[in-house]
Protein backbone atom coordinates (compact mmCIF):
# COMPACT_ATOMS: atom_id res chain seq x y z
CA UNK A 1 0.00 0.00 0.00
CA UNK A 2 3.37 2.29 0.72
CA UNK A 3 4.19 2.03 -2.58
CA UNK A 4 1.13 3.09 -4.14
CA UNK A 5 0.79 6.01 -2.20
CA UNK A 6 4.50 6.64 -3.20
CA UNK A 7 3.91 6.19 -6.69
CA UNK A 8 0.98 8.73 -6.19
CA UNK A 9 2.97 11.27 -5.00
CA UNK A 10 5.53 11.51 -7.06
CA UNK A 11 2.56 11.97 -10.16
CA UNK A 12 1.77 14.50 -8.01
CA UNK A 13 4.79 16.03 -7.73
CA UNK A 14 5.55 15.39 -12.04
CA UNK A 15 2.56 17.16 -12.86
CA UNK A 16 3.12 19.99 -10.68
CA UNK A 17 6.37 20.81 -12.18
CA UNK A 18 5.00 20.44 -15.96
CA UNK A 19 2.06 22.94 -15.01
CA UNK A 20 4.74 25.29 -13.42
CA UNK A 21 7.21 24.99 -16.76
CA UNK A 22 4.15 25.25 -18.86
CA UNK A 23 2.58 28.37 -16.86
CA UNK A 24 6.23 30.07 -17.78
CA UNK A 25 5.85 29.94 -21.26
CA UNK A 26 2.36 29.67 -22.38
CA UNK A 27 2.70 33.63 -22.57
CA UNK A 28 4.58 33.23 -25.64
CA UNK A 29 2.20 31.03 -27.13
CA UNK A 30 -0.67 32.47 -29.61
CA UNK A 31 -3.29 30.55 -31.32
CA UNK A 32 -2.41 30.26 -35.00
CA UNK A 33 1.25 29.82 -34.14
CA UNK A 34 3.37 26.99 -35.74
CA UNK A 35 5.16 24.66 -33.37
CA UNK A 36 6.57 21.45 -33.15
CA UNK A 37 5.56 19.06 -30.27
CA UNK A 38 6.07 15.33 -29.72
CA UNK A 39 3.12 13.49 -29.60
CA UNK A 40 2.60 9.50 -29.25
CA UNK A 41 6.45 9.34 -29.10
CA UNK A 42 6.68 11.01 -32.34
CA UNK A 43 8.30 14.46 -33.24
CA UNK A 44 5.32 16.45 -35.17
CA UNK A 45 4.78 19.47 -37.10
CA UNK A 46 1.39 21.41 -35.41
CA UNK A 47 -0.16 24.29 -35.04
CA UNK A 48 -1.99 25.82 -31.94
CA UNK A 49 -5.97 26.05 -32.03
CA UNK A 50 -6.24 26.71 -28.90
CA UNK A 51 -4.25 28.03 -25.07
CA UNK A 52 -5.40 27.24 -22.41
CA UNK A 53 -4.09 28.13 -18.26
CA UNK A 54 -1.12 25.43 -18.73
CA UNK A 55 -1.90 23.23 -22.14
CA UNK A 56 -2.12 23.52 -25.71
CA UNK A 57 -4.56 22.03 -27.93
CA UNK A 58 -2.40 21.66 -31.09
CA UNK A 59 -3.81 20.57 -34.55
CA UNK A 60 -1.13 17.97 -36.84
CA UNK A 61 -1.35 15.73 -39.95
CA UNK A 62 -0.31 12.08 -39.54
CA UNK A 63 1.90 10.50 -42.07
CA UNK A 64 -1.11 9.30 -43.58
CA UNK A 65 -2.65 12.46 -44.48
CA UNK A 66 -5.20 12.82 -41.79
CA UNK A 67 -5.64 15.18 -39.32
CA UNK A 68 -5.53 14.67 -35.65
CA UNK A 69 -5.42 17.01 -32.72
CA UNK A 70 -3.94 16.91 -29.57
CA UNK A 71 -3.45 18.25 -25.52
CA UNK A 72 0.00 18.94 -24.23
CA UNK A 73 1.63 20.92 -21.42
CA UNK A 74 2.85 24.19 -23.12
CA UNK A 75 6.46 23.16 -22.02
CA UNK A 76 6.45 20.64 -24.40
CA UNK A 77 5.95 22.72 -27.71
CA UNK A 78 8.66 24.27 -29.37
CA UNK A 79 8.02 27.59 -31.59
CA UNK A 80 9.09 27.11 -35.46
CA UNK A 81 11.13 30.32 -35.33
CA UNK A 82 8.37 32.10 -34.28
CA UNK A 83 5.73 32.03 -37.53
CA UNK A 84 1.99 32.28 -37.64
CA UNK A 85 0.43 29.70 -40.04
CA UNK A 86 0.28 26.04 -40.96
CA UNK A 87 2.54 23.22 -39.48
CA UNK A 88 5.21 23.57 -41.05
């Protein structure tokens, strides 16, 4: 039972720390902006539809041409020098 609440915790403690990163730099984020994020293990080309207190909702194209969207922590988005438009 220790080890569960241990195991709790420490999520706890990991998703404090994302929302704190993410809170930094979600200031810098604007809807329309083109970003790169890894989602599903896989480095992705996006663009932001939407900014939220600590996540993104970001909107990609999988490999086979269809188009997904997805929530991550703002920390984990990276700006594509800065441009407004489509994934790049």
């Amino acid at each position: 039972m220790q080890m569960w609440h241990d195991q709790q915790q420490q999520a706890r403690e990991w998703r404090a720390a994302q929302v704190a990163r993410a809170r930094e730099v979600i200031t810098d984020l604007t809807v329309g902006m083109a970003v790169k994020a890894r989602i599903c293990g896989h480095q992705r080309a996006a663009k932001i539809v939407k900014v939220a207190r600590s996540r993104v909702t970001v909107e990609l194209v999988i490999n086979s041409g269809a188009s997904r969207s997805a929530v991550v922590y703002a920390s984990e988005v990276q700006s594509v020098s800065g441009v407004r438009g489509e994934p790049a």
